[in-house]
PDB file of N, CA and C in Angstrom:
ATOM      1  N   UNK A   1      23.250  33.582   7.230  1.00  0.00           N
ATOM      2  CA  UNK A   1      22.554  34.428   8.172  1.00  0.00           C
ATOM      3  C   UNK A   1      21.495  33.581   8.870  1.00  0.00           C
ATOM      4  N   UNK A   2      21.504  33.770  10.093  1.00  0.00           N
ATOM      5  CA  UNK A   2      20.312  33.233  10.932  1.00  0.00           C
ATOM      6  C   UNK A   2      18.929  34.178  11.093  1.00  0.00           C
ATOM      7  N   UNK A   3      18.317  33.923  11.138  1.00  0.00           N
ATOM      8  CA  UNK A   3      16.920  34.594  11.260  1.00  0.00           C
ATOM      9  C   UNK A   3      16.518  33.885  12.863  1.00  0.00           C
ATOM     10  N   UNK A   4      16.240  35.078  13.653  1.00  0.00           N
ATOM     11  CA  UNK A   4      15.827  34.921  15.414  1.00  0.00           C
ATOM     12  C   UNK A   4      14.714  35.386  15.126  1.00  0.00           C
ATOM     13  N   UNK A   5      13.669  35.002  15.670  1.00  0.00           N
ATOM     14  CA  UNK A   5      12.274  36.043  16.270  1.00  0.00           C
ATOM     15  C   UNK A   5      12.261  36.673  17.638  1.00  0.00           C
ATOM     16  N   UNK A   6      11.665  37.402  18.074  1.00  0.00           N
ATOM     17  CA  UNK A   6      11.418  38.128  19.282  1.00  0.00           C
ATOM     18  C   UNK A   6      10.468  37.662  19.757  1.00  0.00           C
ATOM     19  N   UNK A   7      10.501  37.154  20.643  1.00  0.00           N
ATOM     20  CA  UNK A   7       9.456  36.693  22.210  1.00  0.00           C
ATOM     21  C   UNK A   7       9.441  37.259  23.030  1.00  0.00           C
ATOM     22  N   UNK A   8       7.895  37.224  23.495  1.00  0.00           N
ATOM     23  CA  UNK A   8       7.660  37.434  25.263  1.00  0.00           C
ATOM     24  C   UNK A   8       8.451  36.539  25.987  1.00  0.00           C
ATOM     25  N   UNK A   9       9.112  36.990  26.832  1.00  0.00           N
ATOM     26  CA  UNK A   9       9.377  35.895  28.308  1.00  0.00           C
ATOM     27  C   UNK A   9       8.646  36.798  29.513  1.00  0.00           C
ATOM     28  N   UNK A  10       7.542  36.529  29.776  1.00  0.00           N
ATOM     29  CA  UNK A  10       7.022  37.456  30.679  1.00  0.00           C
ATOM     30  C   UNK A  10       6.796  38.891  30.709  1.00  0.00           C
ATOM     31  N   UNK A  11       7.482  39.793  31.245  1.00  0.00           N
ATOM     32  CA  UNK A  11       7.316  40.958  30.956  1.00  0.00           C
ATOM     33  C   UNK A  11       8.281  41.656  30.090  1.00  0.00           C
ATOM     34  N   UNK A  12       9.343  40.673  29.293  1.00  0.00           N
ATOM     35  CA  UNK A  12      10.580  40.857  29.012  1.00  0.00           C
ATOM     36  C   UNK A  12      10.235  40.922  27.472  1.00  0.00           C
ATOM     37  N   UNK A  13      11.083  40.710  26.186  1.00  0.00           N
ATOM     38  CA  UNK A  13      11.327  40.277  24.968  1.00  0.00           C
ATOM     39  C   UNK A  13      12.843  39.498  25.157  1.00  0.00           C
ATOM     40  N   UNK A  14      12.812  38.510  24.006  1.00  0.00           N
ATOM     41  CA  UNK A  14      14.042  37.918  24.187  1.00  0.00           C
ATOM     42  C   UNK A  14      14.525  37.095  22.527  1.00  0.00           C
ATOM     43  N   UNK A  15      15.301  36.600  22.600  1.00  0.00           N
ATOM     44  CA  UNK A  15      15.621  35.829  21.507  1.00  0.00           C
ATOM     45  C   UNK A  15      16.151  34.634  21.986  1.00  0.00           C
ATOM     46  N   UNK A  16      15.665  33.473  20.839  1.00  0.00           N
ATOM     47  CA  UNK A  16      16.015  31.971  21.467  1.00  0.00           C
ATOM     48  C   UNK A  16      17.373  31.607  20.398  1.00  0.00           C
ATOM     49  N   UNK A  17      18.138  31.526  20.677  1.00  0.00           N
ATOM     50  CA  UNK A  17      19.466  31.070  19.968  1.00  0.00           C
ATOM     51  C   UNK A  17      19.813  29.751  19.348  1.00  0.00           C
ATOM     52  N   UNK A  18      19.418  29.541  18.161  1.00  0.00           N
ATOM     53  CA  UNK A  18      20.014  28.363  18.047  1.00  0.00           C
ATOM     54  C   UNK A  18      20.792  27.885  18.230  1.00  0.00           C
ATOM     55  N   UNK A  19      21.124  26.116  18.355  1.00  0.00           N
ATOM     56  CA  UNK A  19      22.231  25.030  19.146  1.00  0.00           C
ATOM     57  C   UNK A  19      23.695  25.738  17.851  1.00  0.00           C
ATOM     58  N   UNK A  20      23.209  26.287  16.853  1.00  0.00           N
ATOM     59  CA  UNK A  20      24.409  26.547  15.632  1.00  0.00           C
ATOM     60  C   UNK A  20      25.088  27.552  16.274  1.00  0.00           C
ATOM     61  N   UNK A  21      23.849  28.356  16.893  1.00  0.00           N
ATOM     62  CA  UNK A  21      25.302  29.919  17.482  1.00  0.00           C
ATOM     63  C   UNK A  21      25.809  29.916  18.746  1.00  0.00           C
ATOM     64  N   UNK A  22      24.924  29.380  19.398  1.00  0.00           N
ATOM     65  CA  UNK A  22      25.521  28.586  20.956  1.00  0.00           C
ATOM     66  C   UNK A  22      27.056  28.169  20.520  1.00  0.00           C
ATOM     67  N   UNK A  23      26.838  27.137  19.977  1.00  0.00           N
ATOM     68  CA  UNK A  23      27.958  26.448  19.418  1.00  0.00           C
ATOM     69  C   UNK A  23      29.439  27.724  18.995  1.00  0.00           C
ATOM     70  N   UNK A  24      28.802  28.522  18.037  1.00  0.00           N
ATOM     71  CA  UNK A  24      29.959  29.036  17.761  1.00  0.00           C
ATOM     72  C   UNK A  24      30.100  30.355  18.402  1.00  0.00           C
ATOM     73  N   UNK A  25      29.174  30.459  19.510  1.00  0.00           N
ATOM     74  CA  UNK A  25      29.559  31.665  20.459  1.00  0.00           C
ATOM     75  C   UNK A  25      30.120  31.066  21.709  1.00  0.00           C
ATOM     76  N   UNK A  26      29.986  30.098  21.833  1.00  0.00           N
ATOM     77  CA  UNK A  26      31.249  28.861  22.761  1.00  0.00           C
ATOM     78  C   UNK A  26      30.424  29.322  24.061  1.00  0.00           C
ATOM     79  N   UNK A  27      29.100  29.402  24.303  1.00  0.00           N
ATOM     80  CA  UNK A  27      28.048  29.608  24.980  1.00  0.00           C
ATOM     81  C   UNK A  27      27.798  28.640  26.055  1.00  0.00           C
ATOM     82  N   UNK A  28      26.752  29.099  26.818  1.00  0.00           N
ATOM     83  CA  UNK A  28      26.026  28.184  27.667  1.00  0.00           C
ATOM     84  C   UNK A  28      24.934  29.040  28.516  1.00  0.00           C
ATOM     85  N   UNK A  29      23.840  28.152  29.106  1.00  0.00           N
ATOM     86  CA  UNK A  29      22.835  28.680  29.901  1.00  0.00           C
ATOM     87  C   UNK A  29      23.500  29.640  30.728  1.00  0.00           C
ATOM     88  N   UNK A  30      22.822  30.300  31.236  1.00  0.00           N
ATOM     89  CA  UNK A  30      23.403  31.690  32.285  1.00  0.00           C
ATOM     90  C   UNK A  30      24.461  32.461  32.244  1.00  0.00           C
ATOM     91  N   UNK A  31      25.242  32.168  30.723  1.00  0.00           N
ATOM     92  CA  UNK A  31      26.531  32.979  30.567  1.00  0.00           C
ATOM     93  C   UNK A  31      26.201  34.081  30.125  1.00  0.00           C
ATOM     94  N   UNK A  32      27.432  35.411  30.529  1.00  0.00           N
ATOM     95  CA  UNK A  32      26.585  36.644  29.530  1.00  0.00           C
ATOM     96  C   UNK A  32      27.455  36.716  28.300  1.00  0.00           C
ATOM     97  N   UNK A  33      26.569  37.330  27.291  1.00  0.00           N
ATOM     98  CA  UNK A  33      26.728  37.808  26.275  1.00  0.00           C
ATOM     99  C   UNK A  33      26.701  39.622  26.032  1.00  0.00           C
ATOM    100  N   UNK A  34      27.338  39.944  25.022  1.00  0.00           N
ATOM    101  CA  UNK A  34      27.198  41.197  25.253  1.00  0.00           C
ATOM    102  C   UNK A  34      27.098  42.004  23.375  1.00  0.00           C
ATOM    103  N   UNK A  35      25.853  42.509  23.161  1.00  0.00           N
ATOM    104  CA  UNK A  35      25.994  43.145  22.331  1.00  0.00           C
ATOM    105  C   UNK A  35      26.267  44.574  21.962  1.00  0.00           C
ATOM    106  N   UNK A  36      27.086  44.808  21.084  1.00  0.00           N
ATOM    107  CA  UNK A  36      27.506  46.045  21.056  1.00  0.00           C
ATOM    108  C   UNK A  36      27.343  46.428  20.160  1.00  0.00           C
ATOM    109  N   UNK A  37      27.079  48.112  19.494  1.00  0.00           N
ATOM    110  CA  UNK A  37      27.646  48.573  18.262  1.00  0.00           C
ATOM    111  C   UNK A  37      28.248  48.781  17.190  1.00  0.00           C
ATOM    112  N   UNK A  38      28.031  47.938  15.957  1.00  0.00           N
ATOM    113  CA  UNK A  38      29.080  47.731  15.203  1.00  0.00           C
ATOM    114  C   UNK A  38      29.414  49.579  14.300  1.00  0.00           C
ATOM    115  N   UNK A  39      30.669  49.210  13.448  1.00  0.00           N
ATOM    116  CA  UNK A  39      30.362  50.832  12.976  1.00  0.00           C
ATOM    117  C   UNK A  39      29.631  50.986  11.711  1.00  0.00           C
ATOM    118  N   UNK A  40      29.240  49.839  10.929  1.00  0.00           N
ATOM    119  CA  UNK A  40      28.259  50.339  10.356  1.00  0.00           C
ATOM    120  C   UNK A  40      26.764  49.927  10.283  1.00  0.00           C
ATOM    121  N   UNK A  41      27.065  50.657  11.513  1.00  0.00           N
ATOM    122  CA  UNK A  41      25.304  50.910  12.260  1.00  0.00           C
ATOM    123  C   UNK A  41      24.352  49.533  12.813  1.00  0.00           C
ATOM    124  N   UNK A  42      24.987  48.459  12.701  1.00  0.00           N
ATOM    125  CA  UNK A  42      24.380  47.171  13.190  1.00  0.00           C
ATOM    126  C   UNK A  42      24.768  46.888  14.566  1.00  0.00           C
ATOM    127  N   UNK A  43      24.431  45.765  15.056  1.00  0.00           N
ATOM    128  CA  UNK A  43      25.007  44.919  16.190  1.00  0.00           C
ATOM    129  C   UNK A  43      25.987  44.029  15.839  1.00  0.00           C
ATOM    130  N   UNK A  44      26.811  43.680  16.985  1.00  0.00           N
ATOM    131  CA  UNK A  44      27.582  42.760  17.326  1.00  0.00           C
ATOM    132  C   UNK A  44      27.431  42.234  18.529  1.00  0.00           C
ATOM    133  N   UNK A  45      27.201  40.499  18.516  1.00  0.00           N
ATOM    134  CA  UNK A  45      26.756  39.876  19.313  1.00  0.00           C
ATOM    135  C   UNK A  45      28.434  38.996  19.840  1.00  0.00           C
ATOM    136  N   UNK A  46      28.666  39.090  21.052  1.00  0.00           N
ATOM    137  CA  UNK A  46      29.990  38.437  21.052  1.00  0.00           C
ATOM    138  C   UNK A  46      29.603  37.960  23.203  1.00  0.00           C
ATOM    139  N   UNK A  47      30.866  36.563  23.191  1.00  0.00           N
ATOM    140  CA  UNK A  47      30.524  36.097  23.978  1.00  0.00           C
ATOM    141  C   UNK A  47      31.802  36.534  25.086  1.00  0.00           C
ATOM    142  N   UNK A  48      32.510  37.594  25.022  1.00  0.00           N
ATOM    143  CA  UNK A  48      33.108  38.321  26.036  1.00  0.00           C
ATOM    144  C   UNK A  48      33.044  40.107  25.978  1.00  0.00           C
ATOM    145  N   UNK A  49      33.558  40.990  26.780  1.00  0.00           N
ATOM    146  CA  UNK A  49      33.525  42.026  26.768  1.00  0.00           C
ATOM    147  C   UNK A  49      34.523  43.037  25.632  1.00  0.00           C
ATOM    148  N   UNK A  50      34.374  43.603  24.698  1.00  0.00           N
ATOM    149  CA  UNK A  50      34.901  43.757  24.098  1.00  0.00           C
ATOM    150  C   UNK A  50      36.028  45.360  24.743  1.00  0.00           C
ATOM    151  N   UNK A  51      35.461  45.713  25.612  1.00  0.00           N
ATOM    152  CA  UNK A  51      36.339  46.625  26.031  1.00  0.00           C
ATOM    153  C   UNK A  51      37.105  46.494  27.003  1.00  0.00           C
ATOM    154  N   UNK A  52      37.145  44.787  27.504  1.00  0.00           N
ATOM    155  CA  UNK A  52      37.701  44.303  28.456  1.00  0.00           C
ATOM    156  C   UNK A  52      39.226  44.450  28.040  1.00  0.00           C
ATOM    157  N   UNK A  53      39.797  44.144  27.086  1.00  0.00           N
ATOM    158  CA  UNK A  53      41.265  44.478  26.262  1.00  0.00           C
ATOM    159  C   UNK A  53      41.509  45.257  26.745  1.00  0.00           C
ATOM    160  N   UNK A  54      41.111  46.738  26.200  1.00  0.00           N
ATOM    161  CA  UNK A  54      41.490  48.055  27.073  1.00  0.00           C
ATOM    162  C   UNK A  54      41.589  48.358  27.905  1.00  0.00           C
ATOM    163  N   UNK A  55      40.563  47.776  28.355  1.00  0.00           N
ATOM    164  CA  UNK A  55      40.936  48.341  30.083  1.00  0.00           C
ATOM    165  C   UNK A  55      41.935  47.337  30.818  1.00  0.00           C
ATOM    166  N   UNK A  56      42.132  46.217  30.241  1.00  0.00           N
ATOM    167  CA  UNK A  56      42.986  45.637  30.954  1.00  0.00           C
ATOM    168  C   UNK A  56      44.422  46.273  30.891  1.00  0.00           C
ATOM    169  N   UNK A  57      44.451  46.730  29.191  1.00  0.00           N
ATOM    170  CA  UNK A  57      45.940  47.394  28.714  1.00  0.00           C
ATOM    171  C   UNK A  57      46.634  48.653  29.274  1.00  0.00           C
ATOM    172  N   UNK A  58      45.478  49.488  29.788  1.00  0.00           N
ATOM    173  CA  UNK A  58      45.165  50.571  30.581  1.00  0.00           C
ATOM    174  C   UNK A  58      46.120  50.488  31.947  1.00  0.00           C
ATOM    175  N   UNK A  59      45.197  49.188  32.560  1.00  0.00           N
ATOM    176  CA  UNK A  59      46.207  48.936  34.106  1.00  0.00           C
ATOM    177  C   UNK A  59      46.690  48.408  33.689  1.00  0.00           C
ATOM    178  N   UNK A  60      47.317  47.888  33.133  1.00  0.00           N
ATOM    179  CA  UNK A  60      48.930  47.141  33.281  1.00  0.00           C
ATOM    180  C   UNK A  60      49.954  48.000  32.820  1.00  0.00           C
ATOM    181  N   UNK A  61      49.211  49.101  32.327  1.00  0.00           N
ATOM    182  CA  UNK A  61      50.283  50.874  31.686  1.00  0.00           C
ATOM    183  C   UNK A  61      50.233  50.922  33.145  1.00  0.00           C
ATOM    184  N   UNK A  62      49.347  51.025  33.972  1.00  0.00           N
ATOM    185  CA  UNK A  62      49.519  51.905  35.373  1.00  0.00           C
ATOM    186  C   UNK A  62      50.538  50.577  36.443  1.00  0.00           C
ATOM    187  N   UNK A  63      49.989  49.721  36.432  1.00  0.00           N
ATOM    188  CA  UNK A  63      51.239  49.151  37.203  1.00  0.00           C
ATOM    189  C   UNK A  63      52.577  48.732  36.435  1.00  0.00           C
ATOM    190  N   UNK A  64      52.530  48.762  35.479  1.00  0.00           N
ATOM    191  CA  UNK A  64      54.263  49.280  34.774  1.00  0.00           C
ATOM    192  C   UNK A  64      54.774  50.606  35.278  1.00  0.00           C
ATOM    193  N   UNK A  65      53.967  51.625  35.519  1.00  0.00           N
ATOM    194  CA  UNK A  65      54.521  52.893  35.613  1.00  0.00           C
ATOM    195  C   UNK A  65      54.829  53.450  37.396  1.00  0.00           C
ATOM    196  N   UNK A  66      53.660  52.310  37.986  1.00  0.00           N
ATOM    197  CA  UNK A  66      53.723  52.788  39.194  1.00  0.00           C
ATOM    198  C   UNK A  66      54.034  51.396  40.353  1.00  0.00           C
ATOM    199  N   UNK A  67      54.997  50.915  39.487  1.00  0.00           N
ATOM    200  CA  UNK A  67      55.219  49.023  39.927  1.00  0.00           C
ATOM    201  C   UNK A  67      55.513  49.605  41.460  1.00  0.00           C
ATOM    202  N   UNK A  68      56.497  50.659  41.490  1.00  0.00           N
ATOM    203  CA  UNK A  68      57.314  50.638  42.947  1.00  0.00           C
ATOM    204  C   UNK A  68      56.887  51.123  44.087  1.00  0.00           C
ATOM    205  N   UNK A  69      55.487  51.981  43.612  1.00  0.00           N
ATOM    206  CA  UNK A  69      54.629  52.598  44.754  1.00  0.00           C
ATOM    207  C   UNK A  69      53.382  51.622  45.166  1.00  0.00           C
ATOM    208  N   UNK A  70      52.992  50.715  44.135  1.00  0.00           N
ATOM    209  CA  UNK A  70      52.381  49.627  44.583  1.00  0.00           C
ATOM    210  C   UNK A  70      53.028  48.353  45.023  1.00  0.00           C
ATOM    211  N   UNK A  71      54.144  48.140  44.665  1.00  0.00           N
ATOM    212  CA  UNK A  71      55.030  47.468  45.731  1.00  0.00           C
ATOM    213  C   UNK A  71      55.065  47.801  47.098  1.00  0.00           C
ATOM    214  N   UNK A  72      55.115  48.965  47.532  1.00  0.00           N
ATOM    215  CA  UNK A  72      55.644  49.266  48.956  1.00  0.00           C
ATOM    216  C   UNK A  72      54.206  49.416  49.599  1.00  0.00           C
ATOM    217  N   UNK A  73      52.877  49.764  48.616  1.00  0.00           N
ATOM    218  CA  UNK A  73      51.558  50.079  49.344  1.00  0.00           C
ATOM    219  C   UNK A  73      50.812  48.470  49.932  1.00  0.00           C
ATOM    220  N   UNK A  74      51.678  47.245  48.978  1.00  0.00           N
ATOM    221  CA  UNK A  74      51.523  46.208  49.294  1.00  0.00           C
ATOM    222  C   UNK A  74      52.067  45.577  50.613  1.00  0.00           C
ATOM    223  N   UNK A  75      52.871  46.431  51.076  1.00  0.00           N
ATOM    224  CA  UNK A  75      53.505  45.592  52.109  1.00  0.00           C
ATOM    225  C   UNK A  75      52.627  45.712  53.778  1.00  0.00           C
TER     226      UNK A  75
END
């Protein structure tokens, strides 16, 4: 387990990340991160969108289903 503290950055709070989780959050300056809800009751800190899956799985149900009307709306 890592231990972060909470800082001022101006009018903000923030956390400084060590080079260890950078590292294994495959990170960098100005990238986003996104924490979410775990289910038992904590955070999860992860370095893509976790509901990005779904929704991607979502449309690609809709252009499987509607390949031939977005074919022809393409033309």
């Amino acid at each position: 387990m890592i231990e972060l503290k909470v800082r001022r950055f101006g009018n903000s709070l923030g956390v400084v990340l060590p080079k260890e989780a950078v590292a294994r959050l495959h990170t960098q300056e100005g990238a986003a991160l996104y924490l979410t809800e775990a289910p038992d009751g904590g955070y999860r800190l992860a370095p893509h969108d976790p509901g990005f899956a779904e929704k991607m799985a979502k449309a690609e149900d809709i252009i499987d289903r509607y390949r031939n009307t977005l074919h022809a709306l393409a033309k």
